[in-house]
C-alpha atoms as a PDB file:
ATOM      1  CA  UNK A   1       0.000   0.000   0.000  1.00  0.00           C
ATOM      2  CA  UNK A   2       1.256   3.809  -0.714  1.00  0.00           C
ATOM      3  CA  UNK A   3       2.320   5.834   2.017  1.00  0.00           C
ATOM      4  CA  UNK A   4       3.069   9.417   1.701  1.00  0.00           C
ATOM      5  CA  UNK A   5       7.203  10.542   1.629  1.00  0.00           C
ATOM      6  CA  UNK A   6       6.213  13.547   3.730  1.00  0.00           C
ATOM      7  CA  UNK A   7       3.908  15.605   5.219  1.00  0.00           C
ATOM      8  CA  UNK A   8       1.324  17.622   3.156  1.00  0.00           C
ATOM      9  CA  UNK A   9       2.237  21.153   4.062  1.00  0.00           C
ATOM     10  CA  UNK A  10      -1.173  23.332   5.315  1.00  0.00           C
ATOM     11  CA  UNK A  11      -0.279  25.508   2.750  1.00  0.00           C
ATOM     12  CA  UNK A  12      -0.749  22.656  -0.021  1.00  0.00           C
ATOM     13  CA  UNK A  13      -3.310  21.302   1.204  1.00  0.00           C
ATOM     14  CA  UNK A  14      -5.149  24.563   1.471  1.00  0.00           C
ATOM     15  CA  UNK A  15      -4.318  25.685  -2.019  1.00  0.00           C
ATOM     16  CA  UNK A  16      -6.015  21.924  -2.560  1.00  0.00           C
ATOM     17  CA  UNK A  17      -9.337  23.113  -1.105  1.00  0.00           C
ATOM     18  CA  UNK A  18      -9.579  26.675  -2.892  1.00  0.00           C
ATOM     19  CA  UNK A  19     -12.132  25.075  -5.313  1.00  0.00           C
ATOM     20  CA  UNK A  20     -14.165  23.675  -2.652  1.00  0.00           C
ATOM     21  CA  UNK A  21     -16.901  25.989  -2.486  1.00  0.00           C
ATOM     22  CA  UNK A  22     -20.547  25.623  -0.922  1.00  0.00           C
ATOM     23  CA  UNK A  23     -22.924  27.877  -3.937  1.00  0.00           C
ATOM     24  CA  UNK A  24     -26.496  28.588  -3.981  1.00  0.00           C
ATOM     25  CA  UNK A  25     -28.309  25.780  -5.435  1.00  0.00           C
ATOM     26  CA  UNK A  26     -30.434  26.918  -8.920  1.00  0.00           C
ATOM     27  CA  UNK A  27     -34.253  27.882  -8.772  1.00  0.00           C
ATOM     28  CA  UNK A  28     -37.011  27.901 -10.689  1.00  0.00           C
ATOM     29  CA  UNK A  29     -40.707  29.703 -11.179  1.00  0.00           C
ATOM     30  CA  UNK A  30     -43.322  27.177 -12.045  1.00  0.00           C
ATOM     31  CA  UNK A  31     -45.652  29.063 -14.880  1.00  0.00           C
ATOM     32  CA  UNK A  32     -49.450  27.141 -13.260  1.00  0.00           C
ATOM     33  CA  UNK A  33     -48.393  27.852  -9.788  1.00  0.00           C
ATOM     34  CA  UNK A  34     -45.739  30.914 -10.149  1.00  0.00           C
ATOM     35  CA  UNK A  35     -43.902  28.964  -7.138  1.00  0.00           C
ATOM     36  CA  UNK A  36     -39.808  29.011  -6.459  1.00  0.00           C
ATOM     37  CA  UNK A  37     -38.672  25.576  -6.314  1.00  0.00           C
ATOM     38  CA  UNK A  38     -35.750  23.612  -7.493  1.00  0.00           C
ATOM     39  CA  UNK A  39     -35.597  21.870 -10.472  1.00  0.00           C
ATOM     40  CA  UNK A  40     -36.542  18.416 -11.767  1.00  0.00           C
ATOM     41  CA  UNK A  41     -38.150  17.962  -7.955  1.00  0.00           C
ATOM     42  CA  UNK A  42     -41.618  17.666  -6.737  1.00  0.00           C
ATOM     43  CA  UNK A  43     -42.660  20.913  -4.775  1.00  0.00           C
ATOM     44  CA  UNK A  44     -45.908  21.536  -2.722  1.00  0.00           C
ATOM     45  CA  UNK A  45     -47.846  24.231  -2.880  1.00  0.00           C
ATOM     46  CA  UNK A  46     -50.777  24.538  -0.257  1.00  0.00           C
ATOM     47  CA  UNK A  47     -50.921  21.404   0.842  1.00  0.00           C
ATOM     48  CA  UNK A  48     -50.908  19.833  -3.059  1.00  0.00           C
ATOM     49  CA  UNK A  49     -48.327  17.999  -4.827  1.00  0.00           C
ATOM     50  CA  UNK A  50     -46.907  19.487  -8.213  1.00  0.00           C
ATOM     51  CA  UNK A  51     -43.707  17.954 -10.656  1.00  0.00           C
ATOM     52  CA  UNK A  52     -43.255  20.173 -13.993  1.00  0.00           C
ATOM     53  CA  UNK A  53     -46.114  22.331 -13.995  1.00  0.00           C
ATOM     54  CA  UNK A  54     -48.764  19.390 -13.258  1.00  0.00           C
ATOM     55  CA  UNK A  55     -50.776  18.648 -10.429  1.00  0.00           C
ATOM     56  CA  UNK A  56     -49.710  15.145  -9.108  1.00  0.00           C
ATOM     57  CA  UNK A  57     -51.544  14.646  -5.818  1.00  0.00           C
ATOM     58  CA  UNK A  58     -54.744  16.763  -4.918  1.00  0.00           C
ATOM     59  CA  UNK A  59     -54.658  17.486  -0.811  1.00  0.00           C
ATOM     60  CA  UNK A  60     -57.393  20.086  -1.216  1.00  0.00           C
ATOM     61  CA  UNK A  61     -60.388  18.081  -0.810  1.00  0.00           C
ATOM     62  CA  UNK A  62     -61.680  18.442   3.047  1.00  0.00           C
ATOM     63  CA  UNK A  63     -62.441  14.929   4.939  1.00  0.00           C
ATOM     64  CA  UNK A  64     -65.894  14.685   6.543  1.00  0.00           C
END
């Protein structure tokens, strides 16, 4: 098994994690419901279930 020669210097390994970056993840506006939700995911919106512009499960109905 490899084993390192020496020690990774902090300021290599630092220089390493530059790129590691959190970022905001992208949103969309549904055009039925005019909701902001993320893409290619299911979103609810008052208690109903939507996936690309389409009602998917109907919660609206009241239970006697």
């Amino acid at each position: 098994m490899a084993v390192p020669k020496r020690k990774t210097s902090k300021s290599k390994r630092d220089k390493r994690r530059t790129h590691y970056k959190a970022k905001a993840p992208t949103l969309s506006i549904c055009g039925e419901t005019g909701a902001v939700h993320r893409p290619h995911r299911a979103y609810t919106v008052d208690g109903n279930l939507y996936y690309n512009g389409k009602l998917i499960i109907d919660n609206s109905e009241e239970v006697v």
